[in-house]
Each structure stands twice: as C-alpha cells, then as structure tokens.
Protein backbone atom coordinates (compact mmCIF):
# COMPACT_ATOMS: atom_id res chain seq x y z
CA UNK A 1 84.08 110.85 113.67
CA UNK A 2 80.75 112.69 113.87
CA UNK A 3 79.39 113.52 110.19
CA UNK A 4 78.33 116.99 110.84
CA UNK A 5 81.66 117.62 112.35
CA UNK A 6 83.40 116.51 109.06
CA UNK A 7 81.06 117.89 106.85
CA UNK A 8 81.38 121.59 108.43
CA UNK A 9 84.95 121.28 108.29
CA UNK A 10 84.75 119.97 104.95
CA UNK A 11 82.61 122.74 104.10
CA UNK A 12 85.43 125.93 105.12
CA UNK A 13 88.77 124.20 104.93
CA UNK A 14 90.42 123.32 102.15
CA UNK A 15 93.25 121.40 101.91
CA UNK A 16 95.98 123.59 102.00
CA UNK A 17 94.64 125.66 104.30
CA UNK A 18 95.44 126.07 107.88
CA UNK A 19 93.92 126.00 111.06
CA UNK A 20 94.77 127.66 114.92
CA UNK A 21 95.96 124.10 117.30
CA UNK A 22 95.58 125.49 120.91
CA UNK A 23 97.94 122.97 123.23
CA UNK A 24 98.59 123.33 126.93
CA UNK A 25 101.50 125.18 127.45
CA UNK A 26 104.30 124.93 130.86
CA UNK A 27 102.43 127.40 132.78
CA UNK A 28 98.60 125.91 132.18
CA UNK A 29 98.40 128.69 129.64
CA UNK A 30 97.01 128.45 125.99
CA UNK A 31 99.66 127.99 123.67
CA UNK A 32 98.24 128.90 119.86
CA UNK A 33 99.78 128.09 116.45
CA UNK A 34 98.98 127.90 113.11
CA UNK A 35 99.22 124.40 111.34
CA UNK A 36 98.28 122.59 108.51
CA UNK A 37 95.02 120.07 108.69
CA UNK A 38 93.58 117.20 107.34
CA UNK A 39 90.44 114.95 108.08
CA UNK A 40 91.49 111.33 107.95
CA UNK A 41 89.65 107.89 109.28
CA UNK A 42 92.15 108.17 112.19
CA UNK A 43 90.67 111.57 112.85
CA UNK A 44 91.97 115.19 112.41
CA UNK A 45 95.51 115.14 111.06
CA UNK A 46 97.87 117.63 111.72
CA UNK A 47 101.45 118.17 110.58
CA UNK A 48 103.46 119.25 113.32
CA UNK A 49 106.51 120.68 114.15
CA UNK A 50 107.80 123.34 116.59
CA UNK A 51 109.53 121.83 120.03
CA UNK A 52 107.03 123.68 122.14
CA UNK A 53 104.29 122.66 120.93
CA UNK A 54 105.44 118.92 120.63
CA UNK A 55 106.44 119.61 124.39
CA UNK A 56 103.23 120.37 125.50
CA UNK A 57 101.50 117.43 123.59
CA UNK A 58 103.80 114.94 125.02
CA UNK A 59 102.61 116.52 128.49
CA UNK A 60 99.05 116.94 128.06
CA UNK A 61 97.83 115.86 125.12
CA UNK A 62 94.86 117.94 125.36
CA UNK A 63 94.22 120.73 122.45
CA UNK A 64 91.53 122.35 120.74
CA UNK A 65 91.99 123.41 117.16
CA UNK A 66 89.60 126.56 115.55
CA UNK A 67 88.98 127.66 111.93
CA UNK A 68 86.47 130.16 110.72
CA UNK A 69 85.47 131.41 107.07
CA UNK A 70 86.74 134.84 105.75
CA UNK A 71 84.25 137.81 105.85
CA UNK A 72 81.41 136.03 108.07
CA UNK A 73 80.96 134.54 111.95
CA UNK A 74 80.69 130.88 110.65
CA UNK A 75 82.99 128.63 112.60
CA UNK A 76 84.04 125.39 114.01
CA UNK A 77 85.91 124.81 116.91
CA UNK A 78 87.16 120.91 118.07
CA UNK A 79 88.11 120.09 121.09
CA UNK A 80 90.02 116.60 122.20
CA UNK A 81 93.47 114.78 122.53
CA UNK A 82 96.42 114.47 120.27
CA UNK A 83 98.98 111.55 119.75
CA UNK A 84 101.97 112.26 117.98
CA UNK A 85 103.50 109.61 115.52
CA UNK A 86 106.00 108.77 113.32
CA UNK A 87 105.55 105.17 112.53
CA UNK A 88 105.81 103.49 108.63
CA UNK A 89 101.62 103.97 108.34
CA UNK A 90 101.91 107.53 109.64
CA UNK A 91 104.14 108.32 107.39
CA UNK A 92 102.11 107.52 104.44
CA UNK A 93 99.48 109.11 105.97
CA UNK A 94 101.33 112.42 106.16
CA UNK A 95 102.38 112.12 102.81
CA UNK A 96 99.11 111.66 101.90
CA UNK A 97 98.24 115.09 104.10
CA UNK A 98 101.12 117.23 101.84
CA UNK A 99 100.23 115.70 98.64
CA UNK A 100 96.75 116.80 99.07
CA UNK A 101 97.72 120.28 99.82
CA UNK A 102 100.32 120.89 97.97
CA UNK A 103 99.98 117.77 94.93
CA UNK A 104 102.67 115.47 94.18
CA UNK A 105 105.60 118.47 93.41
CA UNK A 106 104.90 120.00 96.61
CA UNK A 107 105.38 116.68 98.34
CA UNK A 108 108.68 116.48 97.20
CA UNK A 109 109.66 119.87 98.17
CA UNK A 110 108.45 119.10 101.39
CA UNK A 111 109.18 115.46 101.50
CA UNK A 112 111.00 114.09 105.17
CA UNK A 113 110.77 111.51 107.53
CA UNK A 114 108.74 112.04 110.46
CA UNK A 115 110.65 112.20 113.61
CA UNK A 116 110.47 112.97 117.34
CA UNK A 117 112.70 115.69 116.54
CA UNK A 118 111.21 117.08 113.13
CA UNK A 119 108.06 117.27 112.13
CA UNK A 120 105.20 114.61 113.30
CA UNK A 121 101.63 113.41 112.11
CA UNK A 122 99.82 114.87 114.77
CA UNK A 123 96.52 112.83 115.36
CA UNK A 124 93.26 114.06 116.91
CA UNK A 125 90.29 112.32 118.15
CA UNK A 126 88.07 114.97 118.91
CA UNK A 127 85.58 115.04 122.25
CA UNK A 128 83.10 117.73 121.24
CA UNK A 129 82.47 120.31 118.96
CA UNK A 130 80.91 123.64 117.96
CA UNK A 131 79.46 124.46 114.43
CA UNK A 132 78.37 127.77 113.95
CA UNK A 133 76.84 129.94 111.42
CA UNK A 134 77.29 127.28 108.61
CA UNK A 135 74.44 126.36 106.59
C-alpha cells in the first residue's frame, strides 16, 4: 500500500475510530455506513456487518471509504475493491482489528466467528487516493 496513503490515515484515525464505507447499492446508488477500520499488510480492514451492505459487496465489490479530522478540512478519501472473508487467517486478523480498538476485554465482549451471515473482515485494496489538508 502507498506510504503516504498509510501515513495520512495513520495520522487522523485512531484505532477505535470509525470511518464512512460507500458500497454500490441495488439501484447504482451510493449506499453510506459507518464502520470500524484498520490498516493491515492485506490492506484496509474493515469489520463488517449489515446484509445490505454485504449485498452490495458481493455484487460489486467496488467502495470508497472517507474520514476527515474534527474542526478542520483535512481529509482522506480511498477508493478501490473489497473482498469479504471469513477464513481461519481472517479471523485472527479481525481479532487482531477489535483488540486494537477496543484491547483484549473488549475483544471478548465482542468476540464471534466471522460468517457469511454475521459479521465479516472486510478487505480493501485501494486504487487511488486523496490526501488533503494534512501536513
């Protein structure tokens, strides 16, 4: 993944903070939602649940995701596709997503197995990019 890219992001979100995920919805429409992220060598992670919006991934996997910094214009936008996943290796890495968020008690509040019809480890390999107004 670019450097810039993962240092902006690095720069305004932390890890328990969330992020907008635009998908495609039915109609060709934007279809927006807020969901938790996480940089990872596989590329953006996301945690994601919600039938719609797993709908519209497993249709067109294209999505853009947007987060900005409180009080001033700076911002980063990604664009690119998402694969869902719920495999033993995405597993760990989506535990490895909530821990960081939430540390090792808020994993096991949270704690599930991924599933088609749950939550899934959303993964993004991003096309382009904007960074804006970070220094």
């Amino acid at each position: 993944m670019d450097r810039a890219l993962v240092d902006a992001i690095r720069k305004i979100h932390p890890a328990d903070g969330w992020v907008h995920l635009a998908t495609v919805g039915p109609d060709g429409g934007p279809h927006v939602t807020p969901v938790m992220m996480g940089i990872g060598e596989e590329g953006l992670l996301f945690s994601v649940t919600g039938k719609q919006k797993k709908r519209n991934i497993e249709r067109d996997p294209r999505v853009c995701v947007s987060m900005s910094v409180p009080e001033v214009y700076g911002h980063v936008v990604v664009w690119g596709a998402i694969v869902l996943r719920h495999d033993d290796a995405a597993q760990a890495i989506w535990e490895d997503l909530i821990r960081g968020a939430f540390g090792e008690a808020g994993l096991e509040q949270r704690r599930r197995r991924l599933s088609p019809e749950q939550t899934s480890l959303g993964v993004m390999t991003p096309t382009r990019h904007r960074i804006f107004g970070l220094q």
